[in-house]
C-alpha atoms as a PDB file:
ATOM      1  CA  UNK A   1     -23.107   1.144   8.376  1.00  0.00           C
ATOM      2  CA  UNK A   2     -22.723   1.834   4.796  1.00  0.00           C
ATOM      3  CA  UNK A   3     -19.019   0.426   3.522  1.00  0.00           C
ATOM      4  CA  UNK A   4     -16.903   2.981   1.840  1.00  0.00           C
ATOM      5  CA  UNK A   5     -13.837   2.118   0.140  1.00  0.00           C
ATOM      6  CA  UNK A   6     -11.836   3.562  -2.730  1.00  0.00           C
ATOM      7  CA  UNK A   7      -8.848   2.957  -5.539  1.00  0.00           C
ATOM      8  CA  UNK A   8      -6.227   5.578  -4.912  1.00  0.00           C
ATOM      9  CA  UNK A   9      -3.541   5.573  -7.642  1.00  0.00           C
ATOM     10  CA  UNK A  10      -0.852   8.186  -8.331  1.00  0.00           C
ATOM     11  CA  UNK A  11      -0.436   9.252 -11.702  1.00  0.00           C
ATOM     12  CA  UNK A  12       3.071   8.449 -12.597  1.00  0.00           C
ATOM     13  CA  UNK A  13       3.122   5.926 -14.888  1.00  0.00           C
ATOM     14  CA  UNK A  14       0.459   3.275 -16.553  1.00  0.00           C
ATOM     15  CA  UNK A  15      -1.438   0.900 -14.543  1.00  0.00           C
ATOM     16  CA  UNK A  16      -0.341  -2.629 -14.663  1.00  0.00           C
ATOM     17  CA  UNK A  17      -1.734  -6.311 -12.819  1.00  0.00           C
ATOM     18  CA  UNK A  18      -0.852  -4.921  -9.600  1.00  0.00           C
ATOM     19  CA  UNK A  19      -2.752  -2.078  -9.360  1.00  0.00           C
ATOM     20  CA  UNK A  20      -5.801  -4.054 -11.481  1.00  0.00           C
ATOM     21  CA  UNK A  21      -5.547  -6.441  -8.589  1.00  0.00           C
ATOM     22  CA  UNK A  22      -5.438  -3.933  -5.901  1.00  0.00           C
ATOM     23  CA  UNK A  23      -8.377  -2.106  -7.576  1.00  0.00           C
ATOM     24  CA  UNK A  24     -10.407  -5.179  -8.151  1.00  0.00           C
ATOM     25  CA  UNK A  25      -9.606  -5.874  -4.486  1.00  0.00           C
ATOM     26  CA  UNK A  26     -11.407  -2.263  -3.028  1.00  0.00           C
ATOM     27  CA  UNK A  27     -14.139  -2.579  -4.978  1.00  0.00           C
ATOM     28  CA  UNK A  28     -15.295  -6.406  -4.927  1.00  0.00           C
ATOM     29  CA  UNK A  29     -15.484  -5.985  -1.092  1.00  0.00           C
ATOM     30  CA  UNK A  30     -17.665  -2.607  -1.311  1.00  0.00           C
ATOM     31  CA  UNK A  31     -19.518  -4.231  -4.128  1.00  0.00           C
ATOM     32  CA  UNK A  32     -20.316  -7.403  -1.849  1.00  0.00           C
ATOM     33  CA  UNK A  33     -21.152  -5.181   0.936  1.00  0.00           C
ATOM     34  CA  UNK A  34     -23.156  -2.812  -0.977  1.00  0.00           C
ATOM     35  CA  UNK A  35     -21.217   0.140  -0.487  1.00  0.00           C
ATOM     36  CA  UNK A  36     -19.591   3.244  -1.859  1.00  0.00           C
ATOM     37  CA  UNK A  37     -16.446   3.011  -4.093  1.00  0.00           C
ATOM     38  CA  UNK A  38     -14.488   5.780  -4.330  1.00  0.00           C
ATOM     39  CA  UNK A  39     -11.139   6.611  -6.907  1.00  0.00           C
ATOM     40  CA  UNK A  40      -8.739   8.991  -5.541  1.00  0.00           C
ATOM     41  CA  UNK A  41      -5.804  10.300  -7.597  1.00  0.00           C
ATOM     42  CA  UNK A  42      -2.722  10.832  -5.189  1.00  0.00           C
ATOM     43  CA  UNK A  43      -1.069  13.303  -7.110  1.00  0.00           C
ATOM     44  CA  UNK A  44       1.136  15.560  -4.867  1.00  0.00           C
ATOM     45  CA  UNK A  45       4.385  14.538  -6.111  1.00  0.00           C
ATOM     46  CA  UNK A  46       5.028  16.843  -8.570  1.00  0.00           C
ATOM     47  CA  UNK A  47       8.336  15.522  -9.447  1.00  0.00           C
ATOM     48  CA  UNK A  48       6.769  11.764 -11.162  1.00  0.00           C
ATOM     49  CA  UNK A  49       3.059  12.593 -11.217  1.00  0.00           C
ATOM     50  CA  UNK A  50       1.797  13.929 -14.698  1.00  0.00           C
ATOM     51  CA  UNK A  51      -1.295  14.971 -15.843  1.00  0.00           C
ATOM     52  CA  UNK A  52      -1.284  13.168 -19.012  1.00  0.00           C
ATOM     53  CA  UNK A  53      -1.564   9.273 -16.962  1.00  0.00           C
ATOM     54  CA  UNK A  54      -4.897  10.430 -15.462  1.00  0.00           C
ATOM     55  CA  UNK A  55      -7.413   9.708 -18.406  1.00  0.00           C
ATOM     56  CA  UNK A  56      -5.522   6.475 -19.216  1.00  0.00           C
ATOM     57  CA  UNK A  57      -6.224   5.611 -15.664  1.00  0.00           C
ATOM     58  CA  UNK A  58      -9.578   5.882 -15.944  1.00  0.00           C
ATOM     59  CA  UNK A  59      -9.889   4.467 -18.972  1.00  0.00           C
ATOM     60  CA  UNK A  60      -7.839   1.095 -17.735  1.00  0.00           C
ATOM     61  CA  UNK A  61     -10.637   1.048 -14.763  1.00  0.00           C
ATOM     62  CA  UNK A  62     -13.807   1.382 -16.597  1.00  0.00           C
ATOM     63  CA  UNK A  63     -12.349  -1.132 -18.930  1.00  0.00           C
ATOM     64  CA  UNK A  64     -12.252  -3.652 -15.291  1.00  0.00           C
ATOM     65  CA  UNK A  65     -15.236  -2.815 -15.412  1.00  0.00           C
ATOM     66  CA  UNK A  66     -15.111  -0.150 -12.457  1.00  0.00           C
ATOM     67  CA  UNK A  67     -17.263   2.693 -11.428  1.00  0.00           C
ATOM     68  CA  UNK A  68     -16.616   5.672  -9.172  1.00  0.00           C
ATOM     69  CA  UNK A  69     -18.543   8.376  -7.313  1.00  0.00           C
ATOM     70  CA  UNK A  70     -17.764  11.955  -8.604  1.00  0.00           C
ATOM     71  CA  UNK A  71     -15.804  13.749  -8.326  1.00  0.00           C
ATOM     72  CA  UNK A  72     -12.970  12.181  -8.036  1.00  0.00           C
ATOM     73  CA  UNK A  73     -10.658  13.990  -5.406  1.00  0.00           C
ATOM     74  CA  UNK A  74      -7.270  15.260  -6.711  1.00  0.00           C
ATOM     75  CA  UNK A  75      -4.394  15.377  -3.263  1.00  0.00           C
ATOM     76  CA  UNK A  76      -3.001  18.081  -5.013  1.00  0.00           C
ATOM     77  CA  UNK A  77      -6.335  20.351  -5.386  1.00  0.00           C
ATOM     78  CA  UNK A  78      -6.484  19.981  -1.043  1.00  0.00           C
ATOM     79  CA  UNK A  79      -3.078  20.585   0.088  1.00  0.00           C
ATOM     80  CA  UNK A  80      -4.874  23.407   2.670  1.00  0.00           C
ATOM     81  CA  UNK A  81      -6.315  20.158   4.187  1.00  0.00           C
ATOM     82  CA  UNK A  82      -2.966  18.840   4.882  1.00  0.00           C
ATOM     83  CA  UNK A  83      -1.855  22.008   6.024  1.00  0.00           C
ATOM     84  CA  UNK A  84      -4.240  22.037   8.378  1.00  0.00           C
ATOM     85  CA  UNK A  85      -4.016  19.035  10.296  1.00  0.00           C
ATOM     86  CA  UNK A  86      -0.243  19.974  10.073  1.00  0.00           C
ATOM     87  CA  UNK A  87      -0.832  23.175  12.157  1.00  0.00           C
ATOM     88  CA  UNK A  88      -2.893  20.979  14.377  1.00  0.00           C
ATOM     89  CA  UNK A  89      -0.097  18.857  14.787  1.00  0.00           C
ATOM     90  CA  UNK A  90       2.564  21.535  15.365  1.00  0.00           C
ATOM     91  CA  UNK A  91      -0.125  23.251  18.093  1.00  0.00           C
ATOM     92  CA  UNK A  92       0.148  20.059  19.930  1.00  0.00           C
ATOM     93  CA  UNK A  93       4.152  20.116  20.062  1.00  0.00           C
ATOM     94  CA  UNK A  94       4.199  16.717  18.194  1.00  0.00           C
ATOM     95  CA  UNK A  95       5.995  16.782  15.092  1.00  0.00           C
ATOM     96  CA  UNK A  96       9.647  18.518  14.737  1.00  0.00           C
ATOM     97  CA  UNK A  97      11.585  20.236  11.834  1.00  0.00           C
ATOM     98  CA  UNK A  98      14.378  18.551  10.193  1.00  0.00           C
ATOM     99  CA  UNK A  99      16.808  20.195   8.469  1.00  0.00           C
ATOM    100  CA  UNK A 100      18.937  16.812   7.421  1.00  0.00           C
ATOM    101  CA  UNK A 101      19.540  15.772   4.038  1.00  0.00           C
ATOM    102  CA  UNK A 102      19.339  12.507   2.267  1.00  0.00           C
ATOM    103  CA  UNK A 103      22.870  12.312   2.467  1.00  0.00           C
ATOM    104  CA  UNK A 104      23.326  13.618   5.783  1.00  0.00           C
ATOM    105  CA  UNK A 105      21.018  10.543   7.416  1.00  0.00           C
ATOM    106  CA  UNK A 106      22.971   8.176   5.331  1.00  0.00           C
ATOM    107  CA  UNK A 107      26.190   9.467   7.033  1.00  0.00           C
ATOM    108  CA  UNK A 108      24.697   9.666  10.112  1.00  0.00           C
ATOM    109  CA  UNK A 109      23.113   6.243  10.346  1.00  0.00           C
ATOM    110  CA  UNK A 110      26.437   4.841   8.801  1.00  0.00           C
ATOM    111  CA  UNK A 111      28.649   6.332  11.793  1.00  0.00           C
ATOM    112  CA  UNK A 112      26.192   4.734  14.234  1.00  0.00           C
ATOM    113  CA  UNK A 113      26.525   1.439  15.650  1.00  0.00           C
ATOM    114  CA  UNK A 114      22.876   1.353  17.099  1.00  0.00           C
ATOM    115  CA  UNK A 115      20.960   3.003  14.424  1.00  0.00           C
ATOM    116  CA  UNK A 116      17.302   2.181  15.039  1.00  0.00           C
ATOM    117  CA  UNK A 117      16.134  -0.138  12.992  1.00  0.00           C
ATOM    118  CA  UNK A 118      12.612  -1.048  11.086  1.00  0.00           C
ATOM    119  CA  UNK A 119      10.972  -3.126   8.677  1.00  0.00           C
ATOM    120  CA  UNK A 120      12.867  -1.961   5.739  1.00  0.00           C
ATOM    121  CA  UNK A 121      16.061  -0.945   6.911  1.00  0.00           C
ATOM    122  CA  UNK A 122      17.390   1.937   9.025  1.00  0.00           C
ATOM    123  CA  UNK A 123      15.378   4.535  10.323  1.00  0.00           C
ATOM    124  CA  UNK A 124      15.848   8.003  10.654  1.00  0.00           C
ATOM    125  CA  UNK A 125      18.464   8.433  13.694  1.00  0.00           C
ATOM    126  CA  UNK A 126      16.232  11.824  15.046  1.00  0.00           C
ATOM    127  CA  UNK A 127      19.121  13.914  14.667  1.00  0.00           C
ATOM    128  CA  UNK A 128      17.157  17.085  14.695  1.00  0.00           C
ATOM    129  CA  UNK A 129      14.536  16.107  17.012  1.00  0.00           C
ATOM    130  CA  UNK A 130      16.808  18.034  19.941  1.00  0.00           C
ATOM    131  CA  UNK A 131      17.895  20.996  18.397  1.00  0.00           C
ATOM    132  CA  UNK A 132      17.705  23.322  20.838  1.00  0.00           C
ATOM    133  CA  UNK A 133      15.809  26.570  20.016  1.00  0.00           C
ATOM    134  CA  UNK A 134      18.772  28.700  19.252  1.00  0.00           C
ATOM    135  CA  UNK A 135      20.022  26.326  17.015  1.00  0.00           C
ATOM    136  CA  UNK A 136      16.567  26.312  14.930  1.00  0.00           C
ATOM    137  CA  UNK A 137      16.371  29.758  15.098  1.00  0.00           C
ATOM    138  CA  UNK A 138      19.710  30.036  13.332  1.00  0.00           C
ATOM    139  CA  UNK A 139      18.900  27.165  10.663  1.00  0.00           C
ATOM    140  CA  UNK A 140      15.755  29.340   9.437  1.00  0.00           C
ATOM    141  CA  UNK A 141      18.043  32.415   9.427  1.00  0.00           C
ATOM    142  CA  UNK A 142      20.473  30.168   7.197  1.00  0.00           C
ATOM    143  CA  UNK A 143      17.169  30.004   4.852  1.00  0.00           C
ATOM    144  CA  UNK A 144      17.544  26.205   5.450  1.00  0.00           C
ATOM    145  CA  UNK A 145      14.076  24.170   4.129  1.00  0.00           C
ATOM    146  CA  UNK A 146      12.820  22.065   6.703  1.00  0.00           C
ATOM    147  CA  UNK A 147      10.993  19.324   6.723  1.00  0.00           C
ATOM    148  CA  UNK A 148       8.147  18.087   9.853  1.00  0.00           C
ATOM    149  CA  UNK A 149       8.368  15.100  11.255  1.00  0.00           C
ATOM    150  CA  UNK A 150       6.072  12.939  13.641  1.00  0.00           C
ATOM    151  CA  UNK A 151       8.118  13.349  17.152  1.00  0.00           C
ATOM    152  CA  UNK A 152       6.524   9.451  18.164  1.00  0.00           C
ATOM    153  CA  UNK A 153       7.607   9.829  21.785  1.00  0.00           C
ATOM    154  CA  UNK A 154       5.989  12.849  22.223  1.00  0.00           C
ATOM    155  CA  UNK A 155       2.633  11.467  19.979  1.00  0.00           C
ATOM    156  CA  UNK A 156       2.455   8.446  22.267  1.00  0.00           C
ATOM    157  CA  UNK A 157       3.080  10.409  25.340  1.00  0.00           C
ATOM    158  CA  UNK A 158      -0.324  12.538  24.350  1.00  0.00           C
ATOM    159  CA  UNK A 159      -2.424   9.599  23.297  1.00  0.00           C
ATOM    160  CA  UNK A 160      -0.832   6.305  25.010  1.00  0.00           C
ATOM    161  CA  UNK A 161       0.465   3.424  24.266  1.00  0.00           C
ATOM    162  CA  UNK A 162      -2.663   1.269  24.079  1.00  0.00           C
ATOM    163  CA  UNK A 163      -4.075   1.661  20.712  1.00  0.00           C
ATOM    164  CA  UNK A 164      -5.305  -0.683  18.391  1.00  0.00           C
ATOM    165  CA  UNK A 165      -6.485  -1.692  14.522  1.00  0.00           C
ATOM    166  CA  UNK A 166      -8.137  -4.124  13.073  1.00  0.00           C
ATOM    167  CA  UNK A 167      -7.657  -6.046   9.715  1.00  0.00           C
ATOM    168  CA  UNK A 168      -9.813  -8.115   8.151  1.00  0.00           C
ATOM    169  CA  UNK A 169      -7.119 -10.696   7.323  1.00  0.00           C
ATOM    170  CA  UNK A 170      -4.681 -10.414   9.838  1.00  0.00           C
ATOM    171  CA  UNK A 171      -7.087  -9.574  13.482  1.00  0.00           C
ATOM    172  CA  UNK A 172      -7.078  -7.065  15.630  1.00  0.00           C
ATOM    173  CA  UNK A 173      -3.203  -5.621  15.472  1.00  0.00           C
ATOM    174  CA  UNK A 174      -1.946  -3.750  18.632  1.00  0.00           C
ATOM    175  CA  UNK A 175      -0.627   0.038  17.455  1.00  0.00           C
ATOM    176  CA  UNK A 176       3.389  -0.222  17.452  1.00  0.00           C
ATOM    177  CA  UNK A 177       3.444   3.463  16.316  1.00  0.00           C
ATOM    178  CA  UNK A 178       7.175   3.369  16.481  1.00  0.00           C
ATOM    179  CA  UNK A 179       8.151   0.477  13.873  1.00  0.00           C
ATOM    180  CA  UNK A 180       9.097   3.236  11.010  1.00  0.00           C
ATOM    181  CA  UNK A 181      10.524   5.801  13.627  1.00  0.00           C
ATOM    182  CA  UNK A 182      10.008   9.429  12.927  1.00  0.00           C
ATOM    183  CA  UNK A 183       8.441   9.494   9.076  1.00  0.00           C
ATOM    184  CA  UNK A 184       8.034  12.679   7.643  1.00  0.00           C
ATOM    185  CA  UNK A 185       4.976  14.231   7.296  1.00  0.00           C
ATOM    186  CA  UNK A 186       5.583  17.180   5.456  1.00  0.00           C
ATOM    187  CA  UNK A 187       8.196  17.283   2.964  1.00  0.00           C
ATOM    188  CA  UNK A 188      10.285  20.266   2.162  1.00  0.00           C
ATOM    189  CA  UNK A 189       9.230  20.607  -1.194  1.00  0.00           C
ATOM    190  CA  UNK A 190       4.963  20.221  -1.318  1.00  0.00           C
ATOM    191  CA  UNK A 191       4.026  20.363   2.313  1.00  0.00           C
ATOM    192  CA  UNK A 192       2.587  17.384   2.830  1.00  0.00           C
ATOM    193  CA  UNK A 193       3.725  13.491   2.768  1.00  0.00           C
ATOM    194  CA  UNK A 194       1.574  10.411   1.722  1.00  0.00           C
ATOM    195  CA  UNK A 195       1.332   9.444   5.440  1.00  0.00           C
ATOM    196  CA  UNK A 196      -0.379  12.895   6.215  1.00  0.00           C
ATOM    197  CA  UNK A 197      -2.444  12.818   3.162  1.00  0.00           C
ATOM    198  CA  UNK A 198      -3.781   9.540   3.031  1.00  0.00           C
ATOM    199  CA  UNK A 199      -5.074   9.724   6.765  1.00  0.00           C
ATOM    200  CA  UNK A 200      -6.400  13.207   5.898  1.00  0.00           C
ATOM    201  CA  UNK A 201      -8.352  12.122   2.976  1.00  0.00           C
ATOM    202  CA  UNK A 202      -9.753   8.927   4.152  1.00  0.00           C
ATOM    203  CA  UNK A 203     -11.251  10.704   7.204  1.00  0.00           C
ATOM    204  CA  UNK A 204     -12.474  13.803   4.788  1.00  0.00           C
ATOM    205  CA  UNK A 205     -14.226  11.372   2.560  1.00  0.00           C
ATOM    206  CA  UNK A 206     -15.544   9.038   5.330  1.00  0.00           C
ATOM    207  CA  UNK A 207     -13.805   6.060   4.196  1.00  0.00           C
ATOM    208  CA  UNK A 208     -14.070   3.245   6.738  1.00  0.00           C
ATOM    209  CA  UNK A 209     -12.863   0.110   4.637  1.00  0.00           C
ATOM    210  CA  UNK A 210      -9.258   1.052   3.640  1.00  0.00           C
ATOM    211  CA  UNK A 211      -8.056  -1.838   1.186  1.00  0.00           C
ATOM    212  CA  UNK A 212      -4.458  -1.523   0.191  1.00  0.00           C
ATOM    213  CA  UNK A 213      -1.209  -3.787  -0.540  1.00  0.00           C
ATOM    214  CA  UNK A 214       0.574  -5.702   2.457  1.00  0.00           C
ATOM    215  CA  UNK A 215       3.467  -3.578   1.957  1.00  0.00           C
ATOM    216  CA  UNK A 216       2.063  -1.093   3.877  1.00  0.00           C
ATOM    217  CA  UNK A 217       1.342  -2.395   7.000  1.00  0.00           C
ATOM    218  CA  UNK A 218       3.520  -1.015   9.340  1.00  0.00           C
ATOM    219  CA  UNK A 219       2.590   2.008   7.829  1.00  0.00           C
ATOM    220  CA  UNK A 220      -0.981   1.559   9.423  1.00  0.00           C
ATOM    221  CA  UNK A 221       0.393   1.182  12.742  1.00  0.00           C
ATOM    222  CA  UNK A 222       1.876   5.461  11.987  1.00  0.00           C
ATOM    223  CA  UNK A 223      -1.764   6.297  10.212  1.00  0.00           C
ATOM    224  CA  UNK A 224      -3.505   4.747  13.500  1.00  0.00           C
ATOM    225  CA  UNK A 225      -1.593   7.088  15.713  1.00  0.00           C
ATOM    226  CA  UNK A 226      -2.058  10.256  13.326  1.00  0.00           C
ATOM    227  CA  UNK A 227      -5.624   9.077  13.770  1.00  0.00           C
ATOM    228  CA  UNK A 228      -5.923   9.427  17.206  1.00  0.00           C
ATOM    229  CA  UNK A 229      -4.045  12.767  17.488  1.00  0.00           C
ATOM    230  CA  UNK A 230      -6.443  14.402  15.103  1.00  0.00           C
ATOM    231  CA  UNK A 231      -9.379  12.499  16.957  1.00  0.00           C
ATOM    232  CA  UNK A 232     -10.527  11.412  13.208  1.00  0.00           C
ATOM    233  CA  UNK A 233     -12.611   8.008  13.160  1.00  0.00           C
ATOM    234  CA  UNK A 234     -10.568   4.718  12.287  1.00  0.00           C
ATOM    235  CA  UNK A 235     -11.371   2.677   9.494  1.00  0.00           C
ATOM    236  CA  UNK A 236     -11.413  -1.194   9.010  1.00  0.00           C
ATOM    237  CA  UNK A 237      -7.879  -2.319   6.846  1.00  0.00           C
ATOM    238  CA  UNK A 238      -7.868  -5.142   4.146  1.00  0.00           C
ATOM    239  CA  UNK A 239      -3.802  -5.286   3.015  1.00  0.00           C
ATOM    240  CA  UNK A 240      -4.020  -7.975   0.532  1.00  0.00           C
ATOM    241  CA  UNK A 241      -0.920  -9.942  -1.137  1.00  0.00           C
ATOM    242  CA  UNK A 242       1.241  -8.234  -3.810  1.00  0.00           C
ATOM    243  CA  UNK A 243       1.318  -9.238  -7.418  1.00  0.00           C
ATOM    244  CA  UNK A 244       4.786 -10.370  -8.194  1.00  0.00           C
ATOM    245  CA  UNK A 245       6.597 -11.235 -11.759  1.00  0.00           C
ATOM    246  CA  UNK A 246       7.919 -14.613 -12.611  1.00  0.00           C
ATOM    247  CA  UNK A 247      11.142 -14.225 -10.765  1.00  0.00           C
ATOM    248  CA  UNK A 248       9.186 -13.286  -8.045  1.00  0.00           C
ATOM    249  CA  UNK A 249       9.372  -9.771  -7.863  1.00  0.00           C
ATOM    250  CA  UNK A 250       6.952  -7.297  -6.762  1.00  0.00           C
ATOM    251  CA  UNK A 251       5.238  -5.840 -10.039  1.00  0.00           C
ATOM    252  CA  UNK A 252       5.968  -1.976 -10.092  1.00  0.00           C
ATOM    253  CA  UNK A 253       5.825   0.821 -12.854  1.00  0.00           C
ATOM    254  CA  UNK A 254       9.924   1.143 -12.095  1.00  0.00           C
ATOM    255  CA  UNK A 255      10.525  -2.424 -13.262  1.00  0.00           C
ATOM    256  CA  UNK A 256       8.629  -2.062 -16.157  1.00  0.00           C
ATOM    257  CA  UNK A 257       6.064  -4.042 -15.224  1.00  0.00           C
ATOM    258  CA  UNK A 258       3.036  -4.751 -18.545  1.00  0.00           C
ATOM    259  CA  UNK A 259       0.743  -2.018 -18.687  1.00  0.00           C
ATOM    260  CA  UNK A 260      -2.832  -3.033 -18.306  1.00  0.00           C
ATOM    261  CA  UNK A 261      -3.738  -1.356 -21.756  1.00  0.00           C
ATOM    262  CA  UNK A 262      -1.333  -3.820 -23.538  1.00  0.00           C
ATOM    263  CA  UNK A 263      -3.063  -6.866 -22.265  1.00  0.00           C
ATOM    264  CA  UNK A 264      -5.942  -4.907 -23.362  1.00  0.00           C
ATOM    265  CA  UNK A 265      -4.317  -4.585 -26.674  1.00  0.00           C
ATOM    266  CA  UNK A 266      -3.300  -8.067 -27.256  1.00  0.00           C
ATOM    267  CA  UNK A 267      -7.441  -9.138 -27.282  1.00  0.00           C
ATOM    268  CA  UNK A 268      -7.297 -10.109 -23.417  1.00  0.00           C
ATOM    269  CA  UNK A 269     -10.673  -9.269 -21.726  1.00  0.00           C
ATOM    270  CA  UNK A 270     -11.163  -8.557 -17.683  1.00  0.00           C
ATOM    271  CA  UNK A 271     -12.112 -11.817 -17.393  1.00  0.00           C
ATOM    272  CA  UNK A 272      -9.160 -13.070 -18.069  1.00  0.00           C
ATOM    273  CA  UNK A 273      -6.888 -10.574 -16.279  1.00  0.00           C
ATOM    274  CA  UNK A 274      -9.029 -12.256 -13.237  1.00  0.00           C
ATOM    275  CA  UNK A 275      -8.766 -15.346 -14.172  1.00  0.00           C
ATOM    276  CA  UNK A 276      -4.524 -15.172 -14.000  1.00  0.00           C
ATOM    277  CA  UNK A 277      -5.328 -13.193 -10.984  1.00  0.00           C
ATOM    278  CA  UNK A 278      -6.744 -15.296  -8.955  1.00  0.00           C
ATOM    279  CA  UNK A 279      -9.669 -13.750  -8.153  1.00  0.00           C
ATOM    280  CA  UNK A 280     -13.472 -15.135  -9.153  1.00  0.00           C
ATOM    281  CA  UNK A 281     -15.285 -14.177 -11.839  1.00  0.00           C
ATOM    282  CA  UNK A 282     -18.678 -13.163 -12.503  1.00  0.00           C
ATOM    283  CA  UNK A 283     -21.136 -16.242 -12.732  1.00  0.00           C
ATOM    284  CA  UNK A 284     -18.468 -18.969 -12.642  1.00  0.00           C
ATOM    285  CA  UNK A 285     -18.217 -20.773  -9.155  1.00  0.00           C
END
């Protein structure tokens, strides 16, 4: 089987050592393997992503010393994919609307003493998931936006409880499709959510080595059941560390992390982006 694997950054900012990591990650494993590396531009929110960060992108991971098949898929040039596999979902009386707002969680979760919990805090209490029909009915007639959500009791019910994943560092990992609760899977405002997309592309573009941070790994148990709903295939997952600062913090384009294209700038070559990275370079032991 030939390996596929790709990059998939969002276009909101410069890369820094993170996503050079990450990167360098996905495509040393294809390139070992002799596979197909793929770069993906996850673009659908509308409200950070801008046009303008794509060709520095690029530029940053030819100057790694990447290359890509073409074309490069754009999320936001397939969002009748995601609607799609949506409509599948709502046909199988899986996902839910939810009217809530931000605020209106926080306030709900806040009055609760048993607010369901999950890796990174409280999850979403499923205030709308029984809204009765009438009192949907009435919320479109309000011209209320809703949002869909993954109804997980209903998901497992369909598929069952005995699904599984494997990752190349961690084993074989049992699905516990309920550890984030019920995400959202199609926002109000663009339709579509990263968990939705990113299990819709992979399967479109046939990838079957999915190589991401560690920080998303309970969101793979979610993907795995959206997987088996829309009876797509399930690929192998690598979820490597995470690059972190000096005072041990996660690197991240909100902290300011360096920009890959000042390194660049300062007369630093790949090599030695790898070097403080970790990883091993070309023709050194």
């Amino acid at each position: 089987m030939t390996i596929i694997s790709r990059f998939a950054p969002s276009p909101n900012g410069y890369l820094h050592l993170g996503h050079a990591y990450a990167a360098w990650c996905a495509y040393d494993l294809c390139r070992a393997a002799g596979g197909r590396f793929l770069l993906r531009i996850e673009d659908i929110d509308g409200l950070r992503c801008r046009p303008e960060y794509e060709a520095p992108i690029f530029e940053d991971l030819a100057w790694l010393g990447l290359a890509w098949e073409e074309p490069v898929r754009r999320q936001s040039d397939h969002l009748a994919d995601y609607a799609d596999a949506l409509s599948a979902l709502q046909a199988m009386s899986v996902v839910y609307p939810c009217y809530c707002s931000r605020r209106e969680i926080r306030e709900e979760i806040a009055s609760s003493a048993n607010a369901p919990q999950g890796p990174d805090g409280p999850l979403y209490p499923g205030t709308c998931r029984g809204l009765t029909s009438e009192e949907r009915a009435a919320k479109v007639a309000a011209g209320l936006p809703a949002a869909w959500r993954l109804d997980i009791a209903s998901a497992t019910a369909r598929v069952g409880d005995d699904l599984a994943w494997q990752d190349q560092v961690a084993g074989e990992q049992p699905c516990l499709a309920n550890i984030q609760g019920d995400v959202v899977l199609a926002r109000k405002d663009i339709g579509t959510s990263y968990h939705l997309s990113v299990v819709v592309d992979d399967a479109l573009q046939g990838v079957n080595l999915v190589t991401r941070g560690e920080d998303l790994f309970a969101s793979t148990h979610v993907h795995r059941l959206l997987q088996a709903l829309l009876d797509y295939p399930v690929p192998v997952y690598h979820h490597h560390r995470l690059i972190e600062d000096e005072h041990g913090v996660r690197l991240a384009k909100r902290h300011g992390a360096e920009p890959i294209r000042d390194f660049r700038a300062r007369g630093l070559s790949p090599s030695d982006l790898r070097r403080q990275l970790g990883l091993p370079i070309a023709g050194q032991g």
